[in-house]
Protein backbone atom coordinates (compact mmCIF):
# COMPACT_ATOMS: atom_id res chain seq x y z
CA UNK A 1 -17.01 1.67 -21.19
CA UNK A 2 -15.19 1.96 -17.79
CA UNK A 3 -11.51 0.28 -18.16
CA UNK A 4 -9.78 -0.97 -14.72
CA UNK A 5 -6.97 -2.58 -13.98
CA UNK A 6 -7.35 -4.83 -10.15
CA UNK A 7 -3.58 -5.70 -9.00
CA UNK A 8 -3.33 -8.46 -6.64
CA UNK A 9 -0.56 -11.55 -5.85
CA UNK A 10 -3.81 -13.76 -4.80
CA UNK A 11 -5.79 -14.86 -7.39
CA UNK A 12 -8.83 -15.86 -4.85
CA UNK A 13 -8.78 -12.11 -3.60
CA UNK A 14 -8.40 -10.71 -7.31
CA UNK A 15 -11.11 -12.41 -8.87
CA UNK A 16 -13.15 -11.89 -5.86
CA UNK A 17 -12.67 -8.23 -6.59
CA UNK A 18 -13.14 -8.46 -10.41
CA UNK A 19 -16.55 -9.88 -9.88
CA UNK A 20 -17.85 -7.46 -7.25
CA UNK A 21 -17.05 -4.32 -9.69
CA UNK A 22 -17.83 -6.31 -12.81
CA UNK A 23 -21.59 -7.14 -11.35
CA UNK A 24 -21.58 -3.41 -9.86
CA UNK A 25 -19.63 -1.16 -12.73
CA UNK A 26 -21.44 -2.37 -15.99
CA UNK A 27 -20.22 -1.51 -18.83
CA UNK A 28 -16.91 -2.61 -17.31
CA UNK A 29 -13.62 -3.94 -18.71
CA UNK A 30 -11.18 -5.38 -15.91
CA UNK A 31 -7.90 -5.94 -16.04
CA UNK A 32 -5.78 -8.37 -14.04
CA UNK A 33 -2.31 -8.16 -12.84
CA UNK A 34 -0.29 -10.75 -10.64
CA UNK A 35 2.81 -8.45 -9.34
CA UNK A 36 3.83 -5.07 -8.87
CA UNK A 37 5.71 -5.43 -11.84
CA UNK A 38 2.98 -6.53 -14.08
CA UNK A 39 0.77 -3.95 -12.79
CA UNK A 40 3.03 -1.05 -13.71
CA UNK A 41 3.03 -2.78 -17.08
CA UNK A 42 0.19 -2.79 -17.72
CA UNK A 43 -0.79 0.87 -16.40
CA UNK A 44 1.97 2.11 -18.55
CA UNK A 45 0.97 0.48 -21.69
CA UNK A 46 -2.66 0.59 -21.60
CA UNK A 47 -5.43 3.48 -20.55
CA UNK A 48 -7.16 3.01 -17.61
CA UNK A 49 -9.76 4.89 -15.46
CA UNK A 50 -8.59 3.57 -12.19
CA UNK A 51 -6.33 0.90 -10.51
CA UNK A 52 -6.94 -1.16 -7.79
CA UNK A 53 -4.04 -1.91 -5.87
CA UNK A 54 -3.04 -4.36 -3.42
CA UNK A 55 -0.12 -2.65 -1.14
CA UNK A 56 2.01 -5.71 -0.42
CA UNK A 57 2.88 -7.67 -3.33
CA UNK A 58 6.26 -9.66 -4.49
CA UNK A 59 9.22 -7.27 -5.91
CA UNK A 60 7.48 -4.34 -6.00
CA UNK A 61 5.34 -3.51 -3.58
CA UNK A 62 1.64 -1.01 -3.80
CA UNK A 63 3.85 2.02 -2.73
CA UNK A 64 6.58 1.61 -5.23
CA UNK A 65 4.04 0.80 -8.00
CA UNK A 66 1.85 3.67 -7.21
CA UNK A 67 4.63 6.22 -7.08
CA UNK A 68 5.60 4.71 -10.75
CA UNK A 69 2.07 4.85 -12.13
CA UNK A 70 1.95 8.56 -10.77
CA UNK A 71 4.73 9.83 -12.09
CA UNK A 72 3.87 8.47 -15.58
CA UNK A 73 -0.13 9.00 -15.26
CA UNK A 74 -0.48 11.53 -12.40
CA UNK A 75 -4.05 11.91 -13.08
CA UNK A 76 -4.77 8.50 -13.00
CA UNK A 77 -6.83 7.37 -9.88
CA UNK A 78 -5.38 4.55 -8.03
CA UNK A 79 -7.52 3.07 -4.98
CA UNK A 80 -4.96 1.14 -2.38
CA UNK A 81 -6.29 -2.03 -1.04
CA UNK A 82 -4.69 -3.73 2.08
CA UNK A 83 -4.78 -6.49 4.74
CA UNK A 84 -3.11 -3.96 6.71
CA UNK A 85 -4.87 -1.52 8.97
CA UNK A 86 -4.80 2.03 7.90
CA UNK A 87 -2.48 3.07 10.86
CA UNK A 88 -0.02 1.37 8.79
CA UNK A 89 0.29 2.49 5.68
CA UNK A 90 -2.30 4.93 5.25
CA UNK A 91 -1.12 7.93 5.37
CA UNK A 92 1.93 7.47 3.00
CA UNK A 93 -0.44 5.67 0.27
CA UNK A 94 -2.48 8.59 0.34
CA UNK A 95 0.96 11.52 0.32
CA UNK A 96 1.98 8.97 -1.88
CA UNK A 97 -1.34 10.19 -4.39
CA UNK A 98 -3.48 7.41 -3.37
CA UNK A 99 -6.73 7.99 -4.14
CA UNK A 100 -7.98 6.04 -1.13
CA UNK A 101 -7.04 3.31 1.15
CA UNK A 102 -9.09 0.54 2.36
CA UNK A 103 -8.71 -2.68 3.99
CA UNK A 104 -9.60 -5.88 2.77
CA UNK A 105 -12.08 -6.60 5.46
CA UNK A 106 -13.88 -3.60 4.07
CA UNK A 107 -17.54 -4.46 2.48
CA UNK A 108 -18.32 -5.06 -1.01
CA UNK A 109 -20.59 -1.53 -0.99
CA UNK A 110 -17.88 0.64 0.54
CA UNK A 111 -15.28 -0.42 -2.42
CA UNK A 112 -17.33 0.37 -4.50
CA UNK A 113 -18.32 3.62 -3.30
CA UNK A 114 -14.28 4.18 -3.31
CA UNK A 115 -14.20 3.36 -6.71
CA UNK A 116 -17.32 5.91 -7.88
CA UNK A 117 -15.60 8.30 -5.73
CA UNK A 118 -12.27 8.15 -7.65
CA UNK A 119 -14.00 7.96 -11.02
CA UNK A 120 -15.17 11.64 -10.04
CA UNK A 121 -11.79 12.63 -8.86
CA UNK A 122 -12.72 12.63 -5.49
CA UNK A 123 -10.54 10.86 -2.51
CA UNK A 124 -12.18 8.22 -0.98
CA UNK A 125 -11.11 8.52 3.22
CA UNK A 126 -12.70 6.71 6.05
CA UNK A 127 -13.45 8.34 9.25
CA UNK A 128 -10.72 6.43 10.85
CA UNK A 129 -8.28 7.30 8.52
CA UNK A 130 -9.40 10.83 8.60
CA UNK A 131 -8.60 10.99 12.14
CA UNK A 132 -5.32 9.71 11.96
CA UNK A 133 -4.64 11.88 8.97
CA UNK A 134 -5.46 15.01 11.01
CA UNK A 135 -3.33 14.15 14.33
CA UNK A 136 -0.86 13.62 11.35
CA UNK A 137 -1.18 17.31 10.76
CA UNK A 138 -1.47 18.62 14.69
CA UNK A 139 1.15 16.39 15.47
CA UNK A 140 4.28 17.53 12.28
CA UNK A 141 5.95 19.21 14.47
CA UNK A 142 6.96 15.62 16.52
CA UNK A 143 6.99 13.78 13.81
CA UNK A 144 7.19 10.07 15.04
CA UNK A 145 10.49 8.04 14.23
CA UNK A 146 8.91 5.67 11.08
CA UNK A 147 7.98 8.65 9.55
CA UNK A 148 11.64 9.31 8.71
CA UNK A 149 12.27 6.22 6.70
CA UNK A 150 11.72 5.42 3.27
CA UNK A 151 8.88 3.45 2.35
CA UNK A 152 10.89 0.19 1.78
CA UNK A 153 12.71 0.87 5.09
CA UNK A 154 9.03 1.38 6.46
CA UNK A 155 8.07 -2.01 5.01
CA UNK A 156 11.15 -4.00 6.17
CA UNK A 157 10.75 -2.77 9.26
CA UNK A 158 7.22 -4.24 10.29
CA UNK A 159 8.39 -7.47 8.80
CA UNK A 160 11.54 -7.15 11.19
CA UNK A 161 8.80 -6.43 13.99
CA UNK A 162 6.40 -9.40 13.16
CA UNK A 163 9.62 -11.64 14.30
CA UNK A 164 10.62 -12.86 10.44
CA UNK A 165 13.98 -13.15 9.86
CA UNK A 166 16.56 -11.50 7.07
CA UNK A 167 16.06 -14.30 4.69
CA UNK A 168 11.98 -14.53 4.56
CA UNK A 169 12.64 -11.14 4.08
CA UNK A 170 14.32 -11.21 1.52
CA UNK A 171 12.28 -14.17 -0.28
CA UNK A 172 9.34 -12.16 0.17
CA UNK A 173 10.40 -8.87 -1.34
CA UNK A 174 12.23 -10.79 -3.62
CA UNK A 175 15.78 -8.77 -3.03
CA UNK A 176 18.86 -10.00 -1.65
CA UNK A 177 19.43 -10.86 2.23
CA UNK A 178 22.93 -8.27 1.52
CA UNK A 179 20.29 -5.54 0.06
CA UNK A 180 17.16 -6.51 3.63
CA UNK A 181 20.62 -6.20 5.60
CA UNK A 182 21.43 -2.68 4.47
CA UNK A 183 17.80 -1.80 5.31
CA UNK A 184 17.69 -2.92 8.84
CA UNK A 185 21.03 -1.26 9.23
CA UNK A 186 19.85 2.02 7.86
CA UNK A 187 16.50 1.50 9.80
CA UNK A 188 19.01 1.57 13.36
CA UNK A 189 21.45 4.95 12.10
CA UNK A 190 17.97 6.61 11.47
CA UNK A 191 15.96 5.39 14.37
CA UNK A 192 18.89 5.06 16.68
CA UNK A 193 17.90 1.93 18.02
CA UNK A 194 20.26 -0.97 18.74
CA UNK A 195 18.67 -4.17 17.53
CA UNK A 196 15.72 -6.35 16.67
CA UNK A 197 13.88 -5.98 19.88
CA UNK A 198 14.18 -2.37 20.02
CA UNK A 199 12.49 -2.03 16.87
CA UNK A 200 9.78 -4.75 17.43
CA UNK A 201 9.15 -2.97 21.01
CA UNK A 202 8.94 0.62 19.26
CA UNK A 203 6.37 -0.98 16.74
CA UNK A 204 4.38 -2.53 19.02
CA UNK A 205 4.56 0.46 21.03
CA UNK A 206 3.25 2.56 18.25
CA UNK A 207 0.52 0.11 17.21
CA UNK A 208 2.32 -0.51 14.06
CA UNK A 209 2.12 -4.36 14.63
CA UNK A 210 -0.24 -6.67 16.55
């Protein structure tokens, strides 16, 4: 019998998910898990054949958990599911030893295919995502300025760009406003950009944001 574990902050989305592999993946036992926190948890205690992983959850978010469960369980396949669009995050779920990375929009039939695909130890990768993976690659050399932060950095950054200030920051990632404070300041010293609209320009620029 297949064991899974299907991370997710909304229960609406993670039942919705439980009951398209449970109808699909039979014999299937799924897992739930609220948080990043949980999740981890739960992948550390118990044995799983795959995780499904929601990227942006409270405390610790998809990247932080997956790094965890990878350096515990590096064989372990973890899928990365988003509302984000895979110019986002993509690319460091997958460095990050994602097993795949779709969005949430994506069809019933093509996580599922992800998920078969992982089972076999295979990476699941869009077309899109392929392409931006290999201008990734031709493109190293001029490595664009997000790719120098840290994940979290990354992370605080888009919410900086989407116009929410330090404290829903902070609420949201459930940190300090001191601790979202140091990260905006970091994200300026690395990006050498001066303020707020700099960096919402630059991600808007860079299609980072709508």
């Amino acid at each position: 019998m297949l064991r899974l574990l299907v991370a997710d902050d909304h229960e609406v989305v993670r039942k919705g998910l439980v009951k398209v592999l449970a109808e699909t993946l039979q014999p299937v036992k799924i897992d739930e898990a609220r948080n990043g926190q949980e999740a981890v948890s739960k992948a550390l205690k118990s044995e799983y054949d795959l995780v499904v992983l929601d990227i942006k959850m409270p405390g610790k978010s998809g990247l932080d958990v997956l790094k965890e469960i990878k350096q515990h369980h590096p064989k372990l396949p973890v899928l990365i599911l988003s509302m984000h669009p895979e110019e986002q995050f993509a690319v460091r779920a997958i460095r990050a030893g994602a097993s795949g990375y779709l969005t949430k929009e994506c069809a019933g039939d093509e996580l599922v295919l992800a998920v078969r695909k992982a089972l076999k130890g295979e990476r699941y990768i869009s077309g899109s995502l392929a392409e931006i993976l290999a201008e990734g690659l031709d493109s190293d050399s001029g490595k664009p300025l997000h790719e120098i932060l840290s994940d979290r950095e990354y992370q605080v950054m888009l919410m900086i760009a989407s116009g929410k200030p330090v404290g829903a920051i902070a609420k949201e990632l459930c940190l300090s406003a001191k601790t979202i404070s140091s990260y905006r300041t970091n994200i300026l010293l690395k990006t050498r950009m001066k303020n707020n609209a700099e960096i919402t320009h630059y991600a808007i620029q860079n299609k980072l944001v709508d």
